[in-house]
Protein backbone atom coordinates (compact mmCIF):
# COMPACT_ATOMS: atom_id res chain seq x y z
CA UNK A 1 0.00 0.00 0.00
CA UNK A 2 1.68 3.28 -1.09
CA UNK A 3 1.15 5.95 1.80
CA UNK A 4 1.15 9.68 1.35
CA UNK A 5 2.55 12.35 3.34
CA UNK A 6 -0.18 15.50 4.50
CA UNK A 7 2.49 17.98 3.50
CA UNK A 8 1.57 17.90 0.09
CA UNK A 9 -1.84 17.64 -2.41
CA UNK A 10 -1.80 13.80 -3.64
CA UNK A 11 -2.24 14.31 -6.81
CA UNK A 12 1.08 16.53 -6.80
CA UNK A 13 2.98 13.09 -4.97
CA UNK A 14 1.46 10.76 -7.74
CA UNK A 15 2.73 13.15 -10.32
CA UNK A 16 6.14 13.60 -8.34
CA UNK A 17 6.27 9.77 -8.05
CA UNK A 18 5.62 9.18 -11.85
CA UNK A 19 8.34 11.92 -12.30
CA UNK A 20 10.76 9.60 -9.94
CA UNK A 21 10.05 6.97 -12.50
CA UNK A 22 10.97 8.53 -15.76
CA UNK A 23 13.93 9.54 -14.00
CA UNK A 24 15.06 6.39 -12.75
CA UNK A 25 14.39 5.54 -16.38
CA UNK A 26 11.39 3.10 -15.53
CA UNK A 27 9.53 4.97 -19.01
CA UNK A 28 11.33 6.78 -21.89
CA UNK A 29 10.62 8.94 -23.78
CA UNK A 30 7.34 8.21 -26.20
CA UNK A 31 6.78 5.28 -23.74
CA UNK A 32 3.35 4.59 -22.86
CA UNK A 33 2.63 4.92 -19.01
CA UNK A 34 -0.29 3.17 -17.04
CA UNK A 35 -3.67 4.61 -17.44
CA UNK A 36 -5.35 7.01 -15.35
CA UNK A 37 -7.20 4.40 -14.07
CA UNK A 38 -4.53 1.88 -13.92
CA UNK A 39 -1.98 4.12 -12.03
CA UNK A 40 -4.86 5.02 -9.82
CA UNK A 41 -5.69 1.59 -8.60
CA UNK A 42 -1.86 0.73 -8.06
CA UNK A 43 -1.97 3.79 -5.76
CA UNK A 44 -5.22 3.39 -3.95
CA UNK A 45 -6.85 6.80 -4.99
CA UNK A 46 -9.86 7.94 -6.61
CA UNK A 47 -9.63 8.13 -10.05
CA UNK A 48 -10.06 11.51 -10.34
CA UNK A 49 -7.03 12.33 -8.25
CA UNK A 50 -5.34 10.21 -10.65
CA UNK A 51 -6.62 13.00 -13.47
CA UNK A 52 -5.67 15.73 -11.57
CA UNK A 53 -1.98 13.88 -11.51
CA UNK A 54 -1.85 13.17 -15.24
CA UNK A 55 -3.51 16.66 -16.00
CA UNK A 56 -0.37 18.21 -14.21
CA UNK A 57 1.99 16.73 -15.59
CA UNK A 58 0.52 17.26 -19.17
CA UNK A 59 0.31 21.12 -18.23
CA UNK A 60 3.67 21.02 -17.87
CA UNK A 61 4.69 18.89 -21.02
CA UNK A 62 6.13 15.64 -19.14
CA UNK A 63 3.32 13.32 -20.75
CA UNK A 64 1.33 13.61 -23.76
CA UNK A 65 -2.04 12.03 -24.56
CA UNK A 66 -2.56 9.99 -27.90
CA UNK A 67 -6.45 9.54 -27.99
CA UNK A 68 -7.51 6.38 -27.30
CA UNK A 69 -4.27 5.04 -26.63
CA UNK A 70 -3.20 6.34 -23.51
CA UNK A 71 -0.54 8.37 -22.21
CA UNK A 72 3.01 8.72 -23.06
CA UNK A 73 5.79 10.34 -22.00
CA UNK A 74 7.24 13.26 -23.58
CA UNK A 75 10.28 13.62 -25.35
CA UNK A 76 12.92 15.26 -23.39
CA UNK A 77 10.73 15.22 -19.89
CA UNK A 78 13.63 13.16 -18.22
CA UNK A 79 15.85 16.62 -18.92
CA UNK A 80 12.84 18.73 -18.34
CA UNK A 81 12.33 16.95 -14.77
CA UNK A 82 15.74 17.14 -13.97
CA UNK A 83 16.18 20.49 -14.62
CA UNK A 84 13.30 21.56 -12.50
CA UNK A 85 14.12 19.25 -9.92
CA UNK A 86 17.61 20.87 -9.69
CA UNK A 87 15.89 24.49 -9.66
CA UNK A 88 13.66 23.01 -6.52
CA UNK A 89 16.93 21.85 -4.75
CA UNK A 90 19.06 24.84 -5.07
CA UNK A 91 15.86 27.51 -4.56
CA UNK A 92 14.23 25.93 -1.69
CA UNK A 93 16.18 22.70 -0.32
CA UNK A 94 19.73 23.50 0.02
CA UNK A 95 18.67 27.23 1.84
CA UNK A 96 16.63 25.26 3.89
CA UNK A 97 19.86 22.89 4.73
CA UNK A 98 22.66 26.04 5.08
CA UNK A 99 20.04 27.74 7.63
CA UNK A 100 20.30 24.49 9.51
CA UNK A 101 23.76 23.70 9.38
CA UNK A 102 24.44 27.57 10.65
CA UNK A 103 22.32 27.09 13.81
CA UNK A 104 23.70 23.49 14.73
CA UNK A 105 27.34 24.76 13.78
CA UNK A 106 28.11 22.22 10.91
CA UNK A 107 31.10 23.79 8.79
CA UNK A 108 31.12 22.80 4.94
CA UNK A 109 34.52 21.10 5.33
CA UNK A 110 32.49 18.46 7.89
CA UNK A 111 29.49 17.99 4.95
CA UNK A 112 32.09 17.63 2.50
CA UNK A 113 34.04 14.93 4.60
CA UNK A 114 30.51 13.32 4.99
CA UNK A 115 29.70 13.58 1.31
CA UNK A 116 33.58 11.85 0.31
């Protein structure tokens, strides 16, 4: 059973998890993807959650719809995931992370000894 967190809409985590999958190269590009209905039973939803997911990610050009086929993914949505991802990370994340570091007194030199 997949479980959600409350910080976030669900239909943005299925879209974030489908996202996770092109980019761990589950579906390429022009690669069909399950259904609406199909990805929504796998997850446990309503189906119309599972809409609101696929209409997302089709707003933002990740997947395409072929009528009566299904959906697919886009070409290039791998890059155009990543580079929003990495946007996300440095905008939002890694602020997030310095503030922290600053107030518990981590130095860089002890992240990057930690990262090697």
């Amino acid at each position: 059973m997949t479980t959600f967190s409350n910080d976030k809409a669900i239909y943005l985590q299925m879209a974030d998890r489908l996202c996770d999958e092109i980019l761990a190269g589950l579906y390429g590009d022009d690669d069909r993807i399950p259904s609406v209905r199909e990805y929504a039973v796998l997850l446990q939803v309503n189906t119309n959650t599972a809409v609101k997911a696929y209409d997302a990610l089709a707003r933002d050009g990740i997947i395409y719809n072929r009528r009566g086929l299904g959906y697919f993914v886009s070409a290039g949505a791998r890059d155009t995931i990543m580079q929003a991802r990495r946007r996300e990370f440095m905008e939002q994340t890694l602020p997030d992370v310095f503030r922290r570091m600053r107030l518990l007194g981590i130095g860089i030199d002890e992240v990057v000894k930690r990262w090697e």
